[in-house]
Protein backbone atom coordinates (compact mmCIF):
# COMPACT_ATOMS: atom_id res chain seq x y z
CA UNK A 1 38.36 29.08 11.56
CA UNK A 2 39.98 25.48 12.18
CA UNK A 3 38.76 22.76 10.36
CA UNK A 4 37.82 20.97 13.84
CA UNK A 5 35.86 24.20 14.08
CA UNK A 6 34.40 23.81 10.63
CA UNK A 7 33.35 20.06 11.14
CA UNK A 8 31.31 20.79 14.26
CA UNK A 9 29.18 23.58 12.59
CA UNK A 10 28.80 21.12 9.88
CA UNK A 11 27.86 18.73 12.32
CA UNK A 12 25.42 20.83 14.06
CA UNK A 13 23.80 21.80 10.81
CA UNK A 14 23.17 18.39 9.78
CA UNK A 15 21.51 17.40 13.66
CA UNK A 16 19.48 20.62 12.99
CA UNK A 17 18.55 18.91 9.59
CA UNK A 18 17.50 16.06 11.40
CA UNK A 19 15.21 17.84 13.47
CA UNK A 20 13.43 19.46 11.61
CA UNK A 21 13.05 16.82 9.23
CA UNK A 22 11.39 14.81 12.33
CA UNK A 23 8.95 17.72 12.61
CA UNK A 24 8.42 18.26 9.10
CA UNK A 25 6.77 14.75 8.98
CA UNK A 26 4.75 15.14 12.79
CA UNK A 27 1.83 16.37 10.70
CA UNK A 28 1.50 13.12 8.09
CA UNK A 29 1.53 10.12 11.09
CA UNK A 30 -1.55 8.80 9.98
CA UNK A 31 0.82 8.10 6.50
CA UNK A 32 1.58 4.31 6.64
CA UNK A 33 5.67 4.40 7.53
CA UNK A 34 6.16 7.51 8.40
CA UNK A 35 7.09 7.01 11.69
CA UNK A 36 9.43 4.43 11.04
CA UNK A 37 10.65 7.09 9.15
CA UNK A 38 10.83 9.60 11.33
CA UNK A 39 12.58 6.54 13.65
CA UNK A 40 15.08 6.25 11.02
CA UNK A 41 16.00 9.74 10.99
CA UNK A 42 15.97 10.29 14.79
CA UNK A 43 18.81 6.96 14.53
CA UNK A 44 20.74 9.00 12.03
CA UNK A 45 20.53 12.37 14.73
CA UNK A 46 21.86 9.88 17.86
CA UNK A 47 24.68 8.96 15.64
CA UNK A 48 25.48 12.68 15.25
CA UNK A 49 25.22 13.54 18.68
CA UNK A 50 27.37 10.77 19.85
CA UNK A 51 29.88 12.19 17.52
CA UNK A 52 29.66 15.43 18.72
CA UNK A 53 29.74 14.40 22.22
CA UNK A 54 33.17 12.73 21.63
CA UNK A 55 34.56 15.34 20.08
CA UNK A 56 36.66 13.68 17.48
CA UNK A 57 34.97 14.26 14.28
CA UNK A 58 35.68 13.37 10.86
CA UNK A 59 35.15 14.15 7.34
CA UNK A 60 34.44 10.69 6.64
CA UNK A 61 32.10 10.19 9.39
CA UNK A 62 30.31 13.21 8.28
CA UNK A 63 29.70 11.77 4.90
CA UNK A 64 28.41 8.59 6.45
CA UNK A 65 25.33 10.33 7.26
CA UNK A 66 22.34 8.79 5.66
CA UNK A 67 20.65 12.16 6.39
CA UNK A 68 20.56 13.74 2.80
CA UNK A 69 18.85 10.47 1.43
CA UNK A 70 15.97 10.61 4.32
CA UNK A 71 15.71 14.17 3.25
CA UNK A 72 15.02 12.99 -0.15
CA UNK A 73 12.22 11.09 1.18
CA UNK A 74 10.67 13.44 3.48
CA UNK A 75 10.37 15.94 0.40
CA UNK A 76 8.77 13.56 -1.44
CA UNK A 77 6.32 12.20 1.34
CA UNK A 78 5.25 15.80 1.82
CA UNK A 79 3.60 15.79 -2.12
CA UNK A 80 -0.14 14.98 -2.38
CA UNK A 81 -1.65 11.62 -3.01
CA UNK A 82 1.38 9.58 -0.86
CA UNK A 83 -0.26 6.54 0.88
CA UNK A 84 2.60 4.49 2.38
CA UNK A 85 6.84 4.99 2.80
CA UNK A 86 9.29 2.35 3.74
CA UNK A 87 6.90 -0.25 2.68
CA UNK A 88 7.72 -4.17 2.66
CA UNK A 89 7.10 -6.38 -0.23
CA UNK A 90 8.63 -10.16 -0.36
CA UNK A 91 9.50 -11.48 -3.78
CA UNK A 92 10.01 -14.78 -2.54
CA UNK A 93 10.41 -16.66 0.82
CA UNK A 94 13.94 -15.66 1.10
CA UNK A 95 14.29 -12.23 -0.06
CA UNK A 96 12.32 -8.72 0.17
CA UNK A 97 11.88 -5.47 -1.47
CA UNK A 98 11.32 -2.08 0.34
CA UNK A 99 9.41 0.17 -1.67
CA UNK A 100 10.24 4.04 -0.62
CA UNK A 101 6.93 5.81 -1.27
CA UNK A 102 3.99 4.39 -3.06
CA UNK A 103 1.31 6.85 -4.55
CA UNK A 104 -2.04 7.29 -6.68
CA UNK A 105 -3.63 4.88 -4.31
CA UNK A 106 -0.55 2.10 -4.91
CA UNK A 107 -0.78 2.41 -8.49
CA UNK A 108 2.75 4.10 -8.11
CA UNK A 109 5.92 3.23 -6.75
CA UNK A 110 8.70 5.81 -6.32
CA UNK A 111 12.52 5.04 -6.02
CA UNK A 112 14.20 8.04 -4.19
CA UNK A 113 18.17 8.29 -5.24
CA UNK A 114 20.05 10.75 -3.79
CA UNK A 115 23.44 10.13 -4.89
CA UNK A 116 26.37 11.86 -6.69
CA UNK A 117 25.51 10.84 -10.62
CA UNK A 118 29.18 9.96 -11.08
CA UNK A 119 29.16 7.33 -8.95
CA UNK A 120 25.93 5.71 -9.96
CA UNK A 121 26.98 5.60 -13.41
CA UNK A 122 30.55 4.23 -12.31
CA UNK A 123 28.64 1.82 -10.56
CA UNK A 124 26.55 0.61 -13.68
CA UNK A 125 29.52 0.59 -15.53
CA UNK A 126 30.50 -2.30 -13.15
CA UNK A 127 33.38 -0.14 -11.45
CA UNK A 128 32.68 -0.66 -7.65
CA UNK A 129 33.49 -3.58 -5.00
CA UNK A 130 32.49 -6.99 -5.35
CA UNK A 131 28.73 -7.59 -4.59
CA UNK A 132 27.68 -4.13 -4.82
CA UNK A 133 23.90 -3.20 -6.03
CA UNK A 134 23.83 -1.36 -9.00
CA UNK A 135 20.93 1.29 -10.04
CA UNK A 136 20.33 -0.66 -12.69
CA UNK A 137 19.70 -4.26 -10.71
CA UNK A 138 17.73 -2.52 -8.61
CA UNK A 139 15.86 -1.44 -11.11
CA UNK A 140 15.14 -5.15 -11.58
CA UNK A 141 14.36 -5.83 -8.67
CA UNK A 142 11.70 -3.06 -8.55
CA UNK A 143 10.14 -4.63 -12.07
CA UNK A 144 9.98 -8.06 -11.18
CA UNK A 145 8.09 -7.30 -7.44
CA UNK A 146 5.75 -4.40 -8.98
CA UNK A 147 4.76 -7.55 -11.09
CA UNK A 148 3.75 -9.61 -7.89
CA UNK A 149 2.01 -6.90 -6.75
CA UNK A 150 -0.65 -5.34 -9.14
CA UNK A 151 -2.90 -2.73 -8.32
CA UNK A 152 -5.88 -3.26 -10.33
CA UNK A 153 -4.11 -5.90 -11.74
CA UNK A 154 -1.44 -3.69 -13.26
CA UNK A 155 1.68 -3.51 -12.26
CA UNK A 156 2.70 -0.63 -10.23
CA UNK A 157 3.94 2.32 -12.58
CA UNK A 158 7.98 2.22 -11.21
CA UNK A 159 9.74 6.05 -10.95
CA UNK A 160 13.24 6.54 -10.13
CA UNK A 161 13.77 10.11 -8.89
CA UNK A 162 17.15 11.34 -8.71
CA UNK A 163 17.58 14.17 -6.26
CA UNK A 164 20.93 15.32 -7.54
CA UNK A 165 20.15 13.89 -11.03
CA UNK A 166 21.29 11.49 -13.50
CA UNK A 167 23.76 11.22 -16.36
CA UNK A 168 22.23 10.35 -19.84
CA UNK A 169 22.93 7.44 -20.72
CA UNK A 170 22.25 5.67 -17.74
CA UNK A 171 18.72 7.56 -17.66
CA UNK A 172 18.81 6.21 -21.36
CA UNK A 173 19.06 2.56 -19.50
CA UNK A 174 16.72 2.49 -16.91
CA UNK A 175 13.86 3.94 -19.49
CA UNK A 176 14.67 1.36 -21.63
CA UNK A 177 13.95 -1.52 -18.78
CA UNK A 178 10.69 0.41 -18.38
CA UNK A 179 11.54 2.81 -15.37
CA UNK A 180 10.08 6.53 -15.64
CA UNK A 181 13.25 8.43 -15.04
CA UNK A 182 12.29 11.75 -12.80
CA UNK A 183 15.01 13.90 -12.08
CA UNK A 184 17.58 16.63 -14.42
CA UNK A 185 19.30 14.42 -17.11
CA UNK A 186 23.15 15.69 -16.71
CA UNK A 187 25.82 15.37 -19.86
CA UNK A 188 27.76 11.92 -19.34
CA UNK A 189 31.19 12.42 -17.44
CA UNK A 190 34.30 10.27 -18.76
CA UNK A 191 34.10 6.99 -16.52
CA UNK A 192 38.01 6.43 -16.91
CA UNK A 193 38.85 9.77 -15.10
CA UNK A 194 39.38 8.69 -11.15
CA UNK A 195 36.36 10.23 -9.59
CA UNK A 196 37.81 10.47 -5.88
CA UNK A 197 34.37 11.97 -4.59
CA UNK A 198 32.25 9.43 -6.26
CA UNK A 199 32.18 7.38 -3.41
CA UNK A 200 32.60 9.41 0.13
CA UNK A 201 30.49 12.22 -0.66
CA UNK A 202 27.66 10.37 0.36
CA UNK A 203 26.56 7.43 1.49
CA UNK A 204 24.18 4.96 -0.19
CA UNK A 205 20.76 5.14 -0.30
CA UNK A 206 19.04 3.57 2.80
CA UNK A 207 16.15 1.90 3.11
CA UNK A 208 13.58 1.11 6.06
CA UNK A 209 13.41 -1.99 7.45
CA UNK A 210 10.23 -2.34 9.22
CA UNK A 211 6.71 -3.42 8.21
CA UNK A 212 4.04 -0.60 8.63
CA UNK A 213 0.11 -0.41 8.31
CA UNK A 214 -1.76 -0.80 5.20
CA UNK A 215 -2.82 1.92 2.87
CA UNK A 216 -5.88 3.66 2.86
CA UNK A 217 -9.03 2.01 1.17
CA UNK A 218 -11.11 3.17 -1.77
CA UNK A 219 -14.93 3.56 -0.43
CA UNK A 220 -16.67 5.12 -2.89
CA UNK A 221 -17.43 3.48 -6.62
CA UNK A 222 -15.70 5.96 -8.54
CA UNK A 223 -12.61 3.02 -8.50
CA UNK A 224 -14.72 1.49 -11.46
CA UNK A 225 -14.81 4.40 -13.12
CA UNK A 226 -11.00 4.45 -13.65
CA UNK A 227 -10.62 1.00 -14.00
CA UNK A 228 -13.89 -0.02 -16.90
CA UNK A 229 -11.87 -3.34 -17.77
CA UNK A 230 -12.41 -5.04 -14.62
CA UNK A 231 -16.06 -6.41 -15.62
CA UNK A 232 -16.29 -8.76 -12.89
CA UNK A 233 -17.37 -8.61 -9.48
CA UNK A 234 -16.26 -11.16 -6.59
CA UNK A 235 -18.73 -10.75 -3.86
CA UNK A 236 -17.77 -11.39 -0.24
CA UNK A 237 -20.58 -13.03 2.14
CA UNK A 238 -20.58 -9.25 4.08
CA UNK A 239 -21.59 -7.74 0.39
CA UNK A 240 -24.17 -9.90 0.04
CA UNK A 241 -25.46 -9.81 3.70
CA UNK A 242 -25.67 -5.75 2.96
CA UNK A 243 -27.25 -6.37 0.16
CA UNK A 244 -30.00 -7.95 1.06
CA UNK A 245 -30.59 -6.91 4.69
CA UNK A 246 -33.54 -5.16 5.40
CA UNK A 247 -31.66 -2.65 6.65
CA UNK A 248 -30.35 -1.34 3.02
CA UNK A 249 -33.94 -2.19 1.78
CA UNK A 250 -35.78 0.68 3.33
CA UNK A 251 -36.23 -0.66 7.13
CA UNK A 252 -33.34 1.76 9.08
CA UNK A 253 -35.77 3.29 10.70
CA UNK A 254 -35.53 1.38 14.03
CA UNK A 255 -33.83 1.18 17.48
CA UNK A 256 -32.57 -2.36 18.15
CA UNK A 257 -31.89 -3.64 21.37
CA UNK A 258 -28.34 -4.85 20.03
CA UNK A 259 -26.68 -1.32 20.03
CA UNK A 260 -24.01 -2.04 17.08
CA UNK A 261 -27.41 -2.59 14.99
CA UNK A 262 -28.66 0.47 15.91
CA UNK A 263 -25.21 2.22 15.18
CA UNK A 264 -25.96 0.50 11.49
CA UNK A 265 -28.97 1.98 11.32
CA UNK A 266 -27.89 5.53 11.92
CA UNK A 267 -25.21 5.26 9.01
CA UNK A 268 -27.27 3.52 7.08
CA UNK A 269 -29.97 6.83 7.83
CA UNK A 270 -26.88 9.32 6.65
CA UNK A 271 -25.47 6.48 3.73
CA UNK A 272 -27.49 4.28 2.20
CA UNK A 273 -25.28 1.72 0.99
CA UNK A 274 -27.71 -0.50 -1.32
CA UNK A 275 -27.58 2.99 -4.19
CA UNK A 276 -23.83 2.74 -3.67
CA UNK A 277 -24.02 -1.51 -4.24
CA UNK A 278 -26.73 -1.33 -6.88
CA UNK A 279 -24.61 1.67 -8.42
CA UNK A 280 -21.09 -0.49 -8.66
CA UNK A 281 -23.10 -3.88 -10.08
CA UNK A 282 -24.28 -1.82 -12.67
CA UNK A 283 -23.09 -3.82 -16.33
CA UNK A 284 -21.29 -5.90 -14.59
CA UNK A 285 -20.60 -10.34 -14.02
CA UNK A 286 -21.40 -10.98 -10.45
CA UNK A 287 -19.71 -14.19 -8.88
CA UNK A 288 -18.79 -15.67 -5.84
CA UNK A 289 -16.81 -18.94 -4.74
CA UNK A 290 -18.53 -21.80 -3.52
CA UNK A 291 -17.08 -21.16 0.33
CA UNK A 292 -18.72 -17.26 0.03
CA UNK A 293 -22.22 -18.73 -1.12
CA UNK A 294 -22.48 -21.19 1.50
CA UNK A 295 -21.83 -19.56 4.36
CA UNK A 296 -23.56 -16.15 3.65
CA UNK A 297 -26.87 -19.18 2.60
CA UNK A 298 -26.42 -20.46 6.05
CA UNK A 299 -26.16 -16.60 7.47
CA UNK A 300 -29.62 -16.18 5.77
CA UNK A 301 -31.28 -19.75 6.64
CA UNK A 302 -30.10 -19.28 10.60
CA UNK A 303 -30.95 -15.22 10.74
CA UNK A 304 -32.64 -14.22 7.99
CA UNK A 305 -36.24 -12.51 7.69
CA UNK A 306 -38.93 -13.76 4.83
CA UNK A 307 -38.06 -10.89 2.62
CA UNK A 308 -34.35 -11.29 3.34
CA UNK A 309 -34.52 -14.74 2.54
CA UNK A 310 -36.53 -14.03 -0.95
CA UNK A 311 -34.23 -11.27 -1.67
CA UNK A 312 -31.26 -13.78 -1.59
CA UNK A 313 -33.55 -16.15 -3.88
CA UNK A 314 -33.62 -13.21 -6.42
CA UNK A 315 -29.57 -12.43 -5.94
CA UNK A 316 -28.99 -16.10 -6.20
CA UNK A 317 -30.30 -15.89 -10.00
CA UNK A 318 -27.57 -13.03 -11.23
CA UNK A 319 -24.84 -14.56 -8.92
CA UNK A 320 -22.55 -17.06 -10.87
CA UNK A 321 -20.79 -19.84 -8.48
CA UNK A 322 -17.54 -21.24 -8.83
CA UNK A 323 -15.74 -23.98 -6.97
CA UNK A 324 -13.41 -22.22 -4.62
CA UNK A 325 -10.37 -23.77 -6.47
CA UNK A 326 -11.50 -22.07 -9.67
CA UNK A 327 -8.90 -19.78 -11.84
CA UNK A 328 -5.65 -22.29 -10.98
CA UNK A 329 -2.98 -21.97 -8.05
CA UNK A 330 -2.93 -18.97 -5.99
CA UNK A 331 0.38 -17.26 -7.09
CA UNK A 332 3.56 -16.43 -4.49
CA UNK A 333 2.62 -13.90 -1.96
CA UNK A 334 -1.25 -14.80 -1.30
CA UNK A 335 -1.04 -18.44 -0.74
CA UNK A 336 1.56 -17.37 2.48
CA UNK A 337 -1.05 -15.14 3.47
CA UNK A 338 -0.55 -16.28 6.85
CA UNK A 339 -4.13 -16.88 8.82
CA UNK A 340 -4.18 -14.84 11.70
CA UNK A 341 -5.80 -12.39 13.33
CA UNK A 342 -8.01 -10.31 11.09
CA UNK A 343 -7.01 -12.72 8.67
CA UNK A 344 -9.23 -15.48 8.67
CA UNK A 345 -9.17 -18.65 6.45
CA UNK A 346 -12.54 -17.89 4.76
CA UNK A 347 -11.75 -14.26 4.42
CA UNK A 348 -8.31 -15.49 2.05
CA UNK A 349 -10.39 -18.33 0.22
CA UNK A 350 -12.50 -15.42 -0.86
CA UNK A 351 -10.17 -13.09 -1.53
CA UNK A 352 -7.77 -15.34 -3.30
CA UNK A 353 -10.14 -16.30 -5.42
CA UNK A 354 -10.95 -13.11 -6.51
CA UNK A 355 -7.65 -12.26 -7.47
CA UNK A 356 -7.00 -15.63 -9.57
CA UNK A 357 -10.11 -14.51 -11.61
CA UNK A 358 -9.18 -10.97 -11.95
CA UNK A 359 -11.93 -9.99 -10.48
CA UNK A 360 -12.83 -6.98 -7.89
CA UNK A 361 -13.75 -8.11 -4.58
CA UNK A 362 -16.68 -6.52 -2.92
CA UNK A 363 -16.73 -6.87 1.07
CA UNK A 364 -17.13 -5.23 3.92
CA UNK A 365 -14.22 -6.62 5.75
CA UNK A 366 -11.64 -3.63 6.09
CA UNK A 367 -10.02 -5.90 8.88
CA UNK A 368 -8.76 -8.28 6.30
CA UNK A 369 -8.19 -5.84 3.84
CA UNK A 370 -5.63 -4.09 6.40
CA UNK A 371 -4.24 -7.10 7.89
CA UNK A 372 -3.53 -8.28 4.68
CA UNK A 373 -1.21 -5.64 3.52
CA UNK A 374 0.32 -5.25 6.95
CA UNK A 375 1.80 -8.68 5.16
CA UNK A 376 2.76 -6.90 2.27
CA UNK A 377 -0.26 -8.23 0.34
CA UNK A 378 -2.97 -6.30 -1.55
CA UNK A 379 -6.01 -6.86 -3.62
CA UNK A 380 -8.16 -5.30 -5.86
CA UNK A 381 -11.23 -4.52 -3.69
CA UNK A 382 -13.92 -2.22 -3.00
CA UNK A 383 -14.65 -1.98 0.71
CA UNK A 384 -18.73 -0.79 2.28
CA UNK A 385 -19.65 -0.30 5.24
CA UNK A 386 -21.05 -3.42 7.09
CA UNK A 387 -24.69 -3.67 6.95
CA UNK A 388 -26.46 -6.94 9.18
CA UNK A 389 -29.35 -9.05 8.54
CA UNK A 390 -32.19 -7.38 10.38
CA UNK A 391 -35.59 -8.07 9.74
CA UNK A 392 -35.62 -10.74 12.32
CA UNK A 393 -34.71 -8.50 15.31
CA UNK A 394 -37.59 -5.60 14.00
CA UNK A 395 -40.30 -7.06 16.31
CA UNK A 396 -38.13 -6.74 19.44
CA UNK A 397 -36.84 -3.33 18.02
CA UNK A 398 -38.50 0.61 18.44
CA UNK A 399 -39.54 1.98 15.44
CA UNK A 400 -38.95 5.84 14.61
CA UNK A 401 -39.70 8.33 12.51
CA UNK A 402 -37.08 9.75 10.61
């Protein structure tokens, strides 16, 4: 067989690669990134096609393809507990970090390497071109953004996981910087030999470019359960409107002329949310910025039912205030929270203020919560379901028996 003849097989394998890669991930859509994933790969498969349709094919070309990297990732999107690929965090206004999969609910972020371990550790050992990213600075550059963006206010746990593993002593590095090293640990090859297929065997590790939709949110309590030091509770003006709705308080058993009431009745039939409320404020500080109080007050004055309004009376003992300034600056990435859409002003003086106190933020606004890491932005919150004040549309309403 000619070697024209061998390079189109090996072309053909690697578009066959492709393809099923593409499928492989058809099943996980609903994983934030994954089809700009499968976008990336279906790139990489034009590129192959085109070269096969010119019929001029090289070796080098061939080893171009990003396609053994985005395999990499697709293996590693296929494991349990993935929440997000290809996901965009900004360290600062002028540069950004992709993250390639984030797990365990965010609390960890996965490097994917599929390089020859020669040429990484040539690379480390400062033995490549002029401006070229070592494993090591991004390393870096993973520590210093997983620090920007806690999970429970810790930072991220960073893995590196090295598909065709890593020599020792730069695994010896990275764990040293604090990087969990995944991967088999190879002997160290002698840097001064000329390693001619350190560099074309494959190409560098590529990243996604484009933002994606947030990760999934926690909804049941349990999330305190793993995390007993946060003691503090920010409440939103939806947790406190759920709170003390009649609704939650034993009253679901109505049909209200507004149907989206009646909608919160049914849930609230099949999940009472007050248990779940009552359940997470259990032991702990309750608090609230000065914005959250006023407006859910002026919710309850404009809306609110007698018993409504005395069961705010009663929350308004065990709920501490605090100027909505309180805690100091907002750092980097929330403070250019940009206001739009779900994202309204209120909504980020709330949630912003949780996160300056360290606190978890109770609310029913999954909108924000979403729109907010669309931006690359998370906080530590527990989201309900929305529960509205009530008691004042339960004369015009039908009552049932459940």
């Amino acid at each position: 067989m000619g070697t024209s003849e061998e390079l189109m097989l090996l072309l053909n394998d690697k578009i066959t690669l492709g393809e099923h890669l593409v499928v492989k991930l058809d099943p996980l859509n609903e994983i934030d990134g994954v089809t700009k994933l499968q976008r990336k790969i279906r790139q990489e498969i034009e590129f192959l096609r085109k070269l096969k349709k010119s019929k001029n094919v090289k070796i080098e070309q061939l080893s171009c393809s990003n396609l053994r990297h985005l395999g990499a990732m697709v293996e590693l999107t296929l494991r349990p507990g993935v929440i997000a690929v290809c996901k965009i965090f900004h360290i600062n206004d002028s540069s950004k970090l992709v993250i390639d999969i984030i797990s365990e609910e965010g609390r960890v972020w996965t490097k994917v390497i599929a390089r020859n371990p020669k040429s990484l550790s040539a690379l480390s050992a400062g033995k490549a071109s002029y401006g070229a990213r070592s494993i090591l600075d991004q390393a870096e550059d993973y520590l210093e953004c997983a620090k920007l963006y806690p999970c429970m206010y810790k930072p991220p746990k960073v893995i590196f996981e090295f598909m065709s593993g890593i020599e020792e002593n730069l695994a010896n590095k990275l764990k040293s910087v604090g990087v969990t090293v995944k991967g088999e640990i190879l002997p160290n090859s002698n840097l001064s030999e000329d390693n001619n297929d350190s560099w074309g065997e494959e190409s560098s590790d590529d990243e996604c470019q484009e933002h994606s939709e947030g990760p999934s949110l926690n909804s049941m309590p349990e999330c305190m359960d793993e995390h007993p030091e946060i003691k503090t509770l920010n409440l939103d003006v939806t947790a406190m409107m759920a709170y003390v709705s009649n609704m939650t308080n034993g009253h679901c058993n109505y049909v209200f002329k507004q149907e989206v009431l009646t909608q919160q009745a049914a849930w609230e039939v099949e999940r009472p949310v007050k248990p779940i409320l009552e359940r997470l404020f259990k032991d702990k500080i309750l608090v609230c910025c000065k914005t959250a109080w006023d407006d859910f007050e002026k919710i309850v004055t404009t809306l609110g039912g007698p018993m409504e309004i005395k069961r705010t009376q009663e929350l308004k003992n065990v709920v501490k205030v605090y100027p909505d300034e309180y805690g100091g600056e907002d750092d980097y990435p929330r403070k250019n929270l940009k206001v739009r859409g779900h994202v309204r002003l209120r909504s980020k003086i709330i949630f912003n203020f949780g996160h300056r106190i360290k606190a978890l933020t109770v609310s029913a606004n999954e909108g924000f919560v979403r729109a907010a890491m669309q931006q690359g932005i998370t906080y530590a919150s527990f989201v309900h379901e929305s529960r509205a004040l009530t008691e004042g549309k339960e004369p015009t309403a039908t009552k049932i028996s459940l």
